[in-house]
PDB file of N, CA and C in Angstrom:
ATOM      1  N   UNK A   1      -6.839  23.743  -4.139  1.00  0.00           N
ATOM      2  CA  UNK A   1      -6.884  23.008  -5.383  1.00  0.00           C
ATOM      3  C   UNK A   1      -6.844  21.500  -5.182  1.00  0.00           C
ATOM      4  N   UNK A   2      -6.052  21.141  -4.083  1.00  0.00           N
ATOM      5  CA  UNK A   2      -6.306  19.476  -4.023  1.00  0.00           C
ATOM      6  C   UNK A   2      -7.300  19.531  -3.040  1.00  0.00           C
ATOM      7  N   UNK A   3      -8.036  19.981  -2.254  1.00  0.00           N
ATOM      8  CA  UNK A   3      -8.894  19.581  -1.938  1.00  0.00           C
ATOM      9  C   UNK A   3     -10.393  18.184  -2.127  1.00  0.00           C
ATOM     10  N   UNK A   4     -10.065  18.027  -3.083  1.00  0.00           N
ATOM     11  CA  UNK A   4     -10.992  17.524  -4.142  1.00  0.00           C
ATOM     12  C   UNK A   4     -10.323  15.917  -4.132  1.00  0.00           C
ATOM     13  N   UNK A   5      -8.747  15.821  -3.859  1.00  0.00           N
ATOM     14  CA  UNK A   5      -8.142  14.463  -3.616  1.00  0.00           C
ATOM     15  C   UNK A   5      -8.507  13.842  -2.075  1.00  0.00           C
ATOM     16  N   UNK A   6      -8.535  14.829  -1.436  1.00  0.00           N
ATOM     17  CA  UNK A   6      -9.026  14.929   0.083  1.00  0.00           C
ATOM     18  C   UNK A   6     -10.793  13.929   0.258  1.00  0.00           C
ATOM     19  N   UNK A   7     -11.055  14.712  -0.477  1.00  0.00           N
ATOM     20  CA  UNK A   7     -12.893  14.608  -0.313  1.00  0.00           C
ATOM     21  C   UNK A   7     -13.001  13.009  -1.124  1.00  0.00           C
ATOM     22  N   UNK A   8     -12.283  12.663  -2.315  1.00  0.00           N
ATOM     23  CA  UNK A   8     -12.421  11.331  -3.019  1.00  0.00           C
ATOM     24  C   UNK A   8     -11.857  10.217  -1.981  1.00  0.00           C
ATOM     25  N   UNK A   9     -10.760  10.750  -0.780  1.00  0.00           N
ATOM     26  CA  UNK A   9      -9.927   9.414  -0.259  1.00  0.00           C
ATOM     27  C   UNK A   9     -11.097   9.805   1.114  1.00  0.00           C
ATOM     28  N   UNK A  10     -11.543  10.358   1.566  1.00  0.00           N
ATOM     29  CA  UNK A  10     -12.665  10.308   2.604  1.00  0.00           C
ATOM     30  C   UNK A  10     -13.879   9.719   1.928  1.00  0.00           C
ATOM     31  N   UNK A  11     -14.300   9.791   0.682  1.00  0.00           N
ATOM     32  CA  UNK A  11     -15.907   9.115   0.854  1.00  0.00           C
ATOM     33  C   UNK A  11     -15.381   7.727   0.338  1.00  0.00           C
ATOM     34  N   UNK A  12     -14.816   7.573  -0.991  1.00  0.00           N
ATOM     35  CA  UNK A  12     -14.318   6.381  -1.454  1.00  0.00           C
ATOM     36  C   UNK A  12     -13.013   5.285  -1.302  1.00  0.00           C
ATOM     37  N   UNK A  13     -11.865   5.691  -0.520  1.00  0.00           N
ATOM     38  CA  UNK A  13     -10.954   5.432   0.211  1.00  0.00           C
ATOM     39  C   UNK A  13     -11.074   3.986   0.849  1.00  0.00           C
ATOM     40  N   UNK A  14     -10.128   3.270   0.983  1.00  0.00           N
ATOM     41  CA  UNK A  14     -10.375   2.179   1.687  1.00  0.00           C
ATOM     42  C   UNK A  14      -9.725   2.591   3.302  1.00  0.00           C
ATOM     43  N   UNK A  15      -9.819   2.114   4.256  1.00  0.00           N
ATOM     44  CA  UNK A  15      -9.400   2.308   5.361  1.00  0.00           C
ATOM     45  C   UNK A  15      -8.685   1.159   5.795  1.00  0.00           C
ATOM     46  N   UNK A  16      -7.245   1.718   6.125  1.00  0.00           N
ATOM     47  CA  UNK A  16      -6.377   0.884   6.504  1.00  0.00           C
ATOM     48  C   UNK A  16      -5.721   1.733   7.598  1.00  0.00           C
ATOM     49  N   UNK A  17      -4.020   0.962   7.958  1.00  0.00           N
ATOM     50  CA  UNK A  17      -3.693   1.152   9.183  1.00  0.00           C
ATOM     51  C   UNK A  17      -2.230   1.009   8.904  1.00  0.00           C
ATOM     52  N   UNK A  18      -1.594   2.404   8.346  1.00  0.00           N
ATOM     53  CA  UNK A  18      -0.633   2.766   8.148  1.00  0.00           C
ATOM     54  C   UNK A  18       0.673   2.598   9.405  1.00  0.00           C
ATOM     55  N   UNK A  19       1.635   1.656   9.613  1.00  0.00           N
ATOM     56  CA  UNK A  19       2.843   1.515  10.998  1.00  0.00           C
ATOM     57  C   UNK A  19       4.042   2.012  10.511  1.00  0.00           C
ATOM     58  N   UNK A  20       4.419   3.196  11.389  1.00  0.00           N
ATOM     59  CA  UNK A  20       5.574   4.089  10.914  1.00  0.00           C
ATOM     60  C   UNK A  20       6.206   3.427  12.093  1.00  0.00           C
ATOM     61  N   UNK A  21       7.582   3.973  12.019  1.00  0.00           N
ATOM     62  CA  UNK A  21       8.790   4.123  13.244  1.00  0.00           C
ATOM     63  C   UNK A  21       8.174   4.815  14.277  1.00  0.00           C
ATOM     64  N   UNK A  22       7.210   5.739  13.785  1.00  0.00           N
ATOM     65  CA  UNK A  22       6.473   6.727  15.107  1.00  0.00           C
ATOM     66  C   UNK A  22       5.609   6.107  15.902  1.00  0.00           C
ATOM     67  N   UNK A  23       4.812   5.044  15.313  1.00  0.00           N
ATOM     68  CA  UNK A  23       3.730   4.561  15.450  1.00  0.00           C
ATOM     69  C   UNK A  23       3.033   4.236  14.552  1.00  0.00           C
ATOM     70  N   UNK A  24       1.196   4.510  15.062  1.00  0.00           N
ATOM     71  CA  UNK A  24       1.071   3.669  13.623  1.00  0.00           C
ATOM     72  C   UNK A  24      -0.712   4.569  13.590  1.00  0.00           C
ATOM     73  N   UNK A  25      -1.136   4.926  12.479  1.00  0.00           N
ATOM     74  CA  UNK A  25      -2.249   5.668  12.220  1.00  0.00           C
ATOM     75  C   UNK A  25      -3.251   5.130  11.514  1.00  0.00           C
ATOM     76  N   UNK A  26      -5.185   5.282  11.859  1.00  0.00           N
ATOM     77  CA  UNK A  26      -5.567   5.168  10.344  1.00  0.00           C
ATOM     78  C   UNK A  26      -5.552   5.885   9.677  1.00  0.00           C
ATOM     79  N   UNK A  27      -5.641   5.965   8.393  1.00  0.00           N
ATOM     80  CA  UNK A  27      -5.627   6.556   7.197  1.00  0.00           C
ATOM     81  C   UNK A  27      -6.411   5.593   6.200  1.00  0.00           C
ATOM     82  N   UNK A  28      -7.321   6.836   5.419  1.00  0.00           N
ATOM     83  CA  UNK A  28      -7.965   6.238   3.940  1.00  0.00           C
ATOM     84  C   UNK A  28      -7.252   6.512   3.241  1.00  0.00           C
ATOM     85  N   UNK A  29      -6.916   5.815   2.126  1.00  0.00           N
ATOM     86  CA  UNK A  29      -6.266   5.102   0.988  1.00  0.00           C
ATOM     87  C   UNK A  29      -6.777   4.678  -0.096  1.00  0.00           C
ATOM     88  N   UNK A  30      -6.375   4.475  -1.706  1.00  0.00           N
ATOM     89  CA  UNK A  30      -6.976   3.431  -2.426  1.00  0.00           C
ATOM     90  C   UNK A  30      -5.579   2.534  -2.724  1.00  0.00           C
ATOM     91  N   UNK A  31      -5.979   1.260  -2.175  1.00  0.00           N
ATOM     92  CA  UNK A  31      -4.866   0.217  -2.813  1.00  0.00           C
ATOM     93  C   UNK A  31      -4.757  -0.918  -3.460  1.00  0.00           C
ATOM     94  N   UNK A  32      -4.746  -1.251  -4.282  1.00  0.00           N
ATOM     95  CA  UNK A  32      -5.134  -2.417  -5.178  1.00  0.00           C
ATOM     96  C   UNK A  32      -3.734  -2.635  -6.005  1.00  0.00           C
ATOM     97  N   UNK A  33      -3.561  -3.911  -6.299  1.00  0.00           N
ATOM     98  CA  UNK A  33      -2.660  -4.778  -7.179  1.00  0.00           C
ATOM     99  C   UNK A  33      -2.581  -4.108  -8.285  1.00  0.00           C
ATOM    100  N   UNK A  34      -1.558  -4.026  -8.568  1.00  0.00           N
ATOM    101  CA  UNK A  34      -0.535  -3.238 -10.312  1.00  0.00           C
ATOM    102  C   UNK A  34      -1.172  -4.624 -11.044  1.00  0.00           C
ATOM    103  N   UNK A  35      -1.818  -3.957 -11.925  1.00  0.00           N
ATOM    104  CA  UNK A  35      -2.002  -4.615 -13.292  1.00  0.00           C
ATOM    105  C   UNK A  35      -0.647  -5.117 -13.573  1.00  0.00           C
ATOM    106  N   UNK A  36      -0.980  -6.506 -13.517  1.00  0.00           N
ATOM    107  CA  UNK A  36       0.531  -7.178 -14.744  1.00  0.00           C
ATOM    108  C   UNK A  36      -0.058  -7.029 -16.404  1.00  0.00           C
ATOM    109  N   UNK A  37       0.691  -7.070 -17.353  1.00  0.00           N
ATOM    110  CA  UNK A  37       0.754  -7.271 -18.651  1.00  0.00           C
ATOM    111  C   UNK A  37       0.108  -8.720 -19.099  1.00  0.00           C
ATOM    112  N   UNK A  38       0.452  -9.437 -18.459  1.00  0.00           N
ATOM    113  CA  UNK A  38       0.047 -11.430 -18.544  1.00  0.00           C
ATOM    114  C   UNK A  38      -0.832 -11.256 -17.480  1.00  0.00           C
ATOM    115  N   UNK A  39      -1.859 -12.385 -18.304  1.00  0.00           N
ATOM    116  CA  UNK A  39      -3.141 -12.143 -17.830  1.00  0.00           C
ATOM    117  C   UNK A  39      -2.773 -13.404 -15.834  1.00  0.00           C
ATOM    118  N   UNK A  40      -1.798 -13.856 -16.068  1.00  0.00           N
ATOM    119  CA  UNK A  40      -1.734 -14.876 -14.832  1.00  0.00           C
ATOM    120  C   UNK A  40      -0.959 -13.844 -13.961  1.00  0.00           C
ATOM    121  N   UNK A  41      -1.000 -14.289 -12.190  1.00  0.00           N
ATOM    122  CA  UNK A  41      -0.628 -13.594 -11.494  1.00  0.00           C
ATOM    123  C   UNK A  41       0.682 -13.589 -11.497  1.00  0.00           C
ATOM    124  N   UNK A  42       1.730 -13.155 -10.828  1.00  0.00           N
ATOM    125  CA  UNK A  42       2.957 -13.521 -10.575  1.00  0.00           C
ATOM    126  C   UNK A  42       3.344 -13.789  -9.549  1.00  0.00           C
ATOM    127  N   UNK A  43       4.130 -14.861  -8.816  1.00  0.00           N
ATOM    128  CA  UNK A  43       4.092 -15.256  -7.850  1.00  0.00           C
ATOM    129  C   UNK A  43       5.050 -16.412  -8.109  1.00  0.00           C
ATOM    130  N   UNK A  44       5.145 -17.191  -6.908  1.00  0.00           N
ATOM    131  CA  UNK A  44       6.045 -18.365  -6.838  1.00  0.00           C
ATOM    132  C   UNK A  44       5.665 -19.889  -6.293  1.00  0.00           C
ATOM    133  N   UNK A  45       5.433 -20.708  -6.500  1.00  0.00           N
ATOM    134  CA  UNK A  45       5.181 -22.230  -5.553  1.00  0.00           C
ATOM    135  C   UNK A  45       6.289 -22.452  -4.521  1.00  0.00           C
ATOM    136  N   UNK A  46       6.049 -22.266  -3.974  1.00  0.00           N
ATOM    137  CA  UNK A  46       7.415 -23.028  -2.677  1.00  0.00           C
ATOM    138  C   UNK A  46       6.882 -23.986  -2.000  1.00  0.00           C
ATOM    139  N   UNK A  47       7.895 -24.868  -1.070  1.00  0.00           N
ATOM    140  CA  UNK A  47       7.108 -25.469  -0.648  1.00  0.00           C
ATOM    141  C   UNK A  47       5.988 -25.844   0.082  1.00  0.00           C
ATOM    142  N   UNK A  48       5.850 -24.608   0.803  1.00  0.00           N
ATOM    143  CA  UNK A  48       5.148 -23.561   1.849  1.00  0.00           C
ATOM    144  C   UNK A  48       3.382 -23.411   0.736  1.00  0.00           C
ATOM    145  N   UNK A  49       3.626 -23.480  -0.480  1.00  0.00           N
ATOM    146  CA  UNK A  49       2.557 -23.048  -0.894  1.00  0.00           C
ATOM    147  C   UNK A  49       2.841 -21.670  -2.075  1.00  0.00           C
ATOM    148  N   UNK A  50       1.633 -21.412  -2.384  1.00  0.00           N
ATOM    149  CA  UNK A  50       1.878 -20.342  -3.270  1.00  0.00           C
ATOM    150  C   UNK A  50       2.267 -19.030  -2.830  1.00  0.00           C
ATOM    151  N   UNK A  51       3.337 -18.124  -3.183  1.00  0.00           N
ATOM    152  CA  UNK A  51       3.958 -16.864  -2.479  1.00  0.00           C
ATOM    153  C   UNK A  51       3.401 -15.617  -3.709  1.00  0.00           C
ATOM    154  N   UNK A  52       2.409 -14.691  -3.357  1.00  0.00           N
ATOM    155  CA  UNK A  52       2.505 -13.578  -3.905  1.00  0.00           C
ATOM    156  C   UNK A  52       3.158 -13.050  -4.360  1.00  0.00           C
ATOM    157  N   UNK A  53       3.687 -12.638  -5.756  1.00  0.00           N
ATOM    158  CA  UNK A  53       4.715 -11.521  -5.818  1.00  0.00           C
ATOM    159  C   UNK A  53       4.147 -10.286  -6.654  1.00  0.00           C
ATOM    160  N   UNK A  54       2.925 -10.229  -6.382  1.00  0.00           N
ATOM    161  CA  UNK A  54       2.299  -8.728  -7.259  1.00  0.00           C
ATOM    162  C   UNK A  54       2.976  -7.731  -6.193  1.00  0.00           C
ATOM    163  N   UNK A  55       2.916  -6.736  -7.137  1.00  0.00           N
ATOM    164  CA  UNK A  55       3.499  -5.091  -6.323  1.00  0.00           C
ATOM    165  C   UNK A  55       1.670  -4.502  -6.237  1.00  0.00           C
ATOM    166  N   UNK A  56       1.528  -3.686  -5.406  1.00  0.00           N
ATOM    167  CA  UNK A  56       0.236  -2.959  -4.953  1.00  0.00           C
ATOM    168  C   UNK A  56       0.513  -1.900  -4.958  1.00  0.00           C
ATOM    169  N   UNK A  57      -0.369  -0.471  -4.644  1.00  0.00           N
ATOM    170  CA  UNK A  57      -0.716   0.460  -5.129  1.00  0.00           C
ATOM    171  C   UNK A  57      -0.800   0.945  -4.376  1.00  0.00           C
ATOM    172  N   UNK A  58      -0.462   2.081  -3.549  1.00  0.00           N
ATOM    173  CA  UNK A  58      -1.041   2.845  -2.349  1.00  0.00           C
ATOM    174  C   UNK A  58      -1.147   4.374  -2.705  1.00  0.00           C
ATOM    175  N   UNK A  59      -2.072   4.747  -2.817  1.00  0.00           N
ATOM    176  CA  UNK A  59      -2.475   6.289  -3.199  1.00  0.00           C
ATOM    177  C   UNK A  59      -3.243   7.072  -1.685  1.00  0.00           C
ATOM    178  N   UNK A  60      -2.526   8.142  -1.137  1.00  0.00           N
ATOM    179  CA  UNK A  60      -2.985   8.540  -0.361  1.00  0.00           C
ATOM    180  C   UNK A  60      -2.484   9.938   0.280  1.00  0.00           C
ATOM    181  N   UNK A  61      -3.381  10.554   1.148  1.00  0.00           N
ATOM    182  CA  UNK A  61      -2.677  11.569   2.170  1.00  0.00           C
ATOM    183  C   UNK A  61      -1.251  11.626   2.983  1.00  0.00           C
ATOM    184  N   UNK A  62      -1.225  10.438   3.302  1.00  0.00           N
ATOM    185  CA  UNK A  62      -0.485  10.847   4.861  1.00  0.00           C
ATOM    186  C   UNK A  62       0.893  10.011   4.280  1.00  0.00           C
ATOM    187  N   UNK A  63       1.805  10.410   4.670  1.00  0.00           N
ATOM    188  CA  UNK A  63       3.268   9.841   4.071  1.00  0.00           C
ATOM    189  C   UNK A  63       3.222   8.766   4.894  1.00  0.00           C
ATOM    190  N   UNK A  64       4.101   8.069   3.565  1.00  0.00           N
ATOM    191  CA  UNK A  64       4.562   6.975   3.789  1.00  0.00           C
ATOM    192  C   UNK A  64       5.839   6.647   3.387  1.00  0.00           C
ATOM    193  N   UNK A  65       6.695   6.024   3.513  1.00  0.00           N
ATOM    194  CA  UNK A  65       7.912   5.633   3.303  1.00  0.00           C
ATOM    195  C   UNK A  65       8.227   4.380   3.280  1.00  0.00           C
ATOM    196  N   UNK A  66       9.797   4.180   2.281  1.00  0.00           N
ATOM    197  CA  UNK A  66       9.940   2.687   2.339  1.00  0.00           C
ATOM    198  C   UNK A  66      10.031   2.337   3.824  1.00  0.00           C
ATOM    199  N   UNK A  67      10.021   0.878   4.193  1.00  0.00           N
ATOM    200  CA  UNK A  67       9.697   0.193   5.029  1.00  0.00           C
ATOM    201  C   UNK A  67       8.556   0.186   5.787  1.00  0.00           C
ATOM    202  N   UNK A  68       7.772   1.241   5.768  1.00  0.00           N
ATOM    203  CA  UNK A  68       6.432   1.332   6.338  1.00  0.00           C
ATOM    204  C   UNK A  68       5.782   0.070   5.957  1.00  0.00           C
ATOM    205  N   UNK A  69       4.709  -0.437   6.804  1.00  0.00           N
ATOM    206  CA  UNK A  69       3.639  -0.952   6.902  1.00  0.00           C
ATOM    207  C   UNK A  69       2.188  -0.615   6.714  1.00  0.00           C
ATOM    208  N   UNK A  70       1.618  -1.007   5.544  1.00  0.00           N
ATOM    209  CA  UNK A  70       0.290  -0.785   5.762  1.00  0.00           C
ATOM    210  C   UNK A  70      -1.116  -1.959   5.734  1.00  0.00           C
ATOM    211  N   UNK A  71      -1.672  -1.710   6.902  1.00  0.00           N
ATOM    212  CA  UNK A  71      -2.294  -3.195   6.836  1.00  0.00           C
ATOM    213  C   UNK A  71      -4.208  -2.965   6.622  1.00  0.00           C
ATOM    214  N   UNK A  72      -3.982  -3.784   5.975  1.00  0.00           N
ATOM    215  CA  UNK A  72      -6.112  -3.769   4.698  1.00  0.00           C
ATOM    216  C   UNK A  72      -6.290  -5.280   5.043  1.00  0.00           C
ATOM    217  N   UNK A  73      -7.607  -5.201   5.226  1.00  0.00           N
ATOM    218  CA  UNK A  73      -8.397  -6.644   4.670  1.00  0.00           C
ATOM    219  C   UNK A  73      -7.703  -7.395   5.275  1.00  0.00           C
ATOM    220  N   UNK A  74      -6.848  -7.541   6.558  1.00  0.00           N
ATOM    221  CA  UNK A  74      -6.185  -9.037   6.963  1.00  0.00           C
ATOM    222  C   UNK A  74      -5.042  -9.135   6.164  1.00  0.00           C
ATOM    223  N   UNK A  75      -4.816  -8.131   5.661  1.00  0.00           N
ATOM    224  CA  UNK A  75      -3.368  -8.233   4.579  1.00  0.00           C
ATOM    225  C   UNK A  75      -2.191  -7.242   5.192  1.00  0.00           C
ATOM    226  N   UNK A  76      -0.958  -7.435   5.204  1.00  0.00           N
ATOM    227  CA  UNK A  76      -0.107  -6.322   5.346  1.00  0.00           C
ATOM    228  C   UNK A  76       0.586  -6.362   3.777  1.00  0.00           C
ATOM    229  N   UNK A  77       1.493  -5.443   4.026  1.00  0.00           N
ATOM    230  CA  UNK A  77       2.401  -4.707   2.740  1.00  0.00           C
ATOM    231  C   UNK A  77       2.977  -3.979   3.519  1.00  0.00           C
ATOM    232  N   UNK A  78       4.390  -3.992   2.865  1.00  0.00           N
ATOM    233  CA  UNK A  78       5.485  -3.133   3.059  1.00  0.00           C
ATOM    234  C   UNK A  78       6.006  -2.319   1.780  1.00  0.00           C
ATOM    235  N   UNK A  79       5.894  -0.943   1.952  1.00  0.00           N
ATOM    236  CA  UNK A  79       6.309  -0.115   1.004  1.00  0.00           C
ATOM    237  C   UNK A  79       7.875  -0.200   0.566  1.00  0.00           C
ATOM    238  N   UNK A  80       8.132  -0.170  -0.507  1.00  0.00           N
ATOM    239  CA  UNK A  80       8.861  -0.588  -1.253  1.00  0.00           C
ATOM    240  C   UNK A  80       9.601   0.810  -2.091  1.00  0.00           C
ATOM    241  N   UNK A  81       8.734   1.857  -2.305  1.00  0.00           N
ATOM    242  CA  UNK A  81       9.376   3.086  -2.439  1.00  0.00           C
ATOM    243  C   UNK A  81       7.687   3.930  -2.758  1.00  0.00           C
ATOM    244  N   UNK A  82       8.150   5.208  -2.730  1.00  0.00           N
ATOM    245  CA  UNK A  82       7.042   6.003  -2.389  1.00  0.00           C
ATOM    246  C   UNK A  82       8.082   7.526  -2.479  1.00  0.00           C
ATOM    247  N   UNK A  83       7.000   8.676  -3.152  1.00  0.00           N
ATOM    248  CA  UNK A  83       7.351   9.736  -3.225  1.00  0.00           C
ATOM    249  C   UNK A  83       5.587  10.654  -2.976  1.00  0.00           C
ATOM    250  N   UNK A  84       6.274  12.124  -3.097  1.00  0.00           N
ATOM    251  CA  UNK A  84       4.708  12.528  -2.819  1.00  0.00           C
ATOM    252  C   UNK A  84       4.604  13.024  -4.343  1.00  0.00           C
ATOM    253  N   UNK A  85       3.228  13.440  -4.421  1.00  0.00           N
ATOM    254  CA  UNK A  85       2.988  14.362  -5.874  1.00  0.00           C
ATOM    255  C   UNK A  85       2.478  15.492  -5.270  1.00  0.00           C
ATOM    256  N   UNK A  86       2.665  16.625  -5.674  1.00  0.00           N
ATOM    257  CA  UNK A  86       2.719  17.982  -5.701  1.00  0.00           C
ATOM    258  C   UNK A  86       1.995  18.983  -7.287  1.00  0.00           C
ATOM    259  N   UNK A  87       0.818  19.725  -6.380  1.00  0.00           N
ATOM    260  CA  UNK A  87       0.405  20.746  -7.542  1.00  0.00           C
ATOM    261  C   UNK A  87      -0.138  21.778  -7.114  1.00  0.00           C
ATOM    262  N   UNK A  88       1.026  22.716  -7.745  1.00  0.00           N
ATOM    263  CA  UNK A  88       1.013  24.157  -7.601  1.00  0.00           C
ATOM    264  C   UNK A  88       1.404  24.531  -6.237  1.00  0.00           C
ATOM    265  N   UNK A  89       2.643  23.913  -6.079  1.00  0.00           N
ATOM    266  CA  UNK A  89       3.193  24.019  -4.423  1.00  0.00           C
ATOM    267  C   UNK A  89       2.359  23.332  -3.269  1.00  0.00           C
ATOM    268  N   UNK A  90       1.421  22.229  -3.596  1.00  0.00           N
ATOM    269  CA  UNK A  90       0.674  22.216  -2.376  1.00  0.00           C
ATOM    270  C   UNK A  90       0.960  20.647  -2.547  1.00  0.00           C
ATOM    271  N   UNK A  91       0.625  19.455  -1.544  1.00  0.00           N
ATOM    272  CA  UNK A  91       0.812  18.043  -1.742  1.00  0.00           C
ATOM    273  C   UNK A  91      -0.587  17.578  -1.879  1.00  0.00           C
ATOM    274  N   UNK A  92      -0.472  16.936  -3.191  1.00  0.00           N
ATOM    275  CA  UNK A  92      -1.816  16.387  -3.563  1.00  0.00           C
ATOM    276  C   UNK A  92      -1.694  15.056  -2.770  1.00  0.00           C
ATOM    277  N   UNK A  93      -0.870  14.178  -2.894  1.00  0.00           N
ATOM    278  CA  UNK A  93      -1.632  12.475  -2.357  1.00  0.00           C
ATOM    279  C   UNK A  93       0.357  12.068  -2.597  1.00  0.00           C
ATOM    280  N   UNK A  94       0.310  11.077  -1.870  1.00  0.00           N
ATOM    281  CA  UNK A  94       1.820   9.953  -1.545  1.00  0.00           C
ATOM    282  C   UNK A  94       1.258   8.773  -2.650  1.00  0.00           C
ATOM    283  N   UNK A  95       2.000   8.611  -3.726  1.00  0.00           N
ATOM    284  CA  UNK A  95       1.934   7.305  -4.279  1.00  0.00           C
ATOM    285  C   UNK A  95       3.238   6.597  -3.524  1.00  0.00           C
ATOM    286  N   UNK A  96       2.802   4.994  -3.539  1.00  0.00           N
ATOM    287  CA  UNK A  96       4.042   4.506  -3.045  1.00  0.00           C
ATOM    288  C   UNK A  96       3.645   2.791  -3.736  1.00  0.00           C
ATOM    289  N   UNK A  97       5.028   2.136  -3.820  1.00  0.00           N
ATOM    290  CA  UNK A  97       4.927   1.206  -4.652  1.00  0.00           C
ATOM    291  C   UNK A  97       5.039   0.153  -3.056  1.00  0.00           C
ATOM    292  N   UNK A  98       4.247  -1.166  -3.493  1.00  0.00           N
ATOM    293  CA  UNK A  98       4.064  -1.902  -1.948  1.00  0.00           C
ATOM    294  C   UNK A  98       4.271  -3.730  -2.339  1.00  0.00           C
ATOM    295  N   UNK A  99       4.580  -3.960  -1.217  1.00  0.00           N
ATOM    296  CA  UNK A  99       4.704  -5.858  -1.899  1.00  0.00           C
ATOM    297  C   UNK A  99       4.276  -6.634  -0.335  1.00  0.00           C
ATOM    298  N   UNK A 100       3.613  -7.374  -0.735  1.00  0.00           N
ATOM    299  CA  UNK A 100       3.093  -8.326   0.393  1.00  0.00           C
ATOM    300  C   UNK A 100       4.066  -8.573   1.444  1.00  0.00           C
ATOM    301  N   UNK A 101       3.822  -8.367   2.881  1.00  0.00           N
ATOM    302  CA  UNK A 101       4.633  -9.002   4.352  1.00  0.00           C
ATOM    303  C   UNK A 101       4.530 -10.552   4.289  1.00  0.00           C
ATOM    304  N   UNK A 102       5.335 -11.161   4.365  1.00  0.00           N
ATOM    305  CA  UNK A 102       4.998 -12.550   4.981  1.00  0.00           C
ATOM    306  C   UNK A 102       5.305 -12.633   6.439  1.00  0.00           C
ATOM    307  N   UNK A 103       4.332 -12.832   6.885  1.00  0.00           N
ATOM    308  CA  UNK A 103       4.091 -12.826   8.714  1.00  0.00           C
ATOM    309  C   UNK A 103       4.768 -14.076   8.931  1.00  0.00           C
ATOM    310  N   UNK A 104       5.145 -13.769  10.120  1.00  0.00           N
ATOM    311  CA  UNK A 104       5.813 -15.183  10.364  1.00  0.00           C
ATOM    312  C   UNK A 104       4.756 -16.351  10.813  1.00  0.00           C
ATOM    313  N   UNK A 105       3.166 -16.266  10.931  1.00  0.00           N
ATOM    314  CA  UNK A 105       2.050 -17.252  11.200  1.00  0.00           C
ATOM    315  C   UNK A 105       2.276 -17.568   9.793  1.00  0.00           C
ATOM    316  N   UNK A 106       1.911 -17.187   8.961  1.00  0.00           N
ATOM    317  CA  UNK A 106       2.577 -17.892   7.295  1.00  0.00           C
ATOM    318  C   UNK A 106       3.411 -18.647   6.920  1.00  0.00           C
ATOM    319  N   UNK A 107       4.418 -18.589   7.882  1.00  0.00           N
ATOM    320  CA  UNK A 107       6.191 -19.007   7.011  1.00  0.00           C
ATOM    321  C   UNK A 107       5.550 -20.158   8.025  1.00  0.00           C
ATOM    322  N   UNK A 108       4.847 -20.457   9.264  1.00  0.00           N
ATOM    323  CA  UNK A 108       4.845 -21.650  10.133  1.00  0.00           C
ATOM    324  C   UNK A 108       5.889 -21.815  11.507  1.00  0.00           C
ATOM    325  N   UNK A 109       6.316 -20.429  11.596  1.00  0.00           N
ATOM    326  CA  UNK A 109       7.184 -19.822  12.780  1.00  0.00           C
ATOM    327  C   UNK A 109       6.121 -19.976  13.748  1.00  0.00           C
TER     328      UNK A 109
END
């Protein structure tokens, strides 16, 4: 029955590069920025420059957990919390809630 979540994160999926405590895997994914309510981003000025603070989206196969790493497009994120979804006893896909890494080449370390 989930099969069909399988076949959508293989043709349309973005491909990223999931880093566990185990190591670190690819995996397809779809992940994109949580709609805010206000049409402006959310985020912060420091002095450093402008700091991201949107939460992102990670929909996928392969578990993930808080503190994991997942890295897209030259971007990392660190999961922030994450559970799986389940139908009819079987695991359809890991949603997990994600927020931008600041690398330390960023901070100017």
């Amino acid at each position: 029955m989930t099969d069909w979540v399988r076949e959508i994160l293989e043709r349309y999926g973005q491909r990223a590069v999931l880093e566990m405590a185990e190591g670190e895997r690819d995996v397809r994914a779809f992940l994109q920025p949580v709609r805010e309510r206000r049409e402006e981003a959310s985020g912060t000025v420091t002095e450093m420059g402008w700091v991201d603070g949107r939460l992102w989206l990670y929909l996928g196969r392969e578990e993930i957990r808080p503190g994991d790493t997942v890295r897209w497009n030259g971007m990392a994120f660190q999961a922030r919390s994450s559970r799986p979804y389940v139908i009819g006893g079987t695991l359809s896909h890991w949603w997990a809630s994600l927020e931008r890494r600041r690398e330390a080449a960023e901070c100017g370390s």
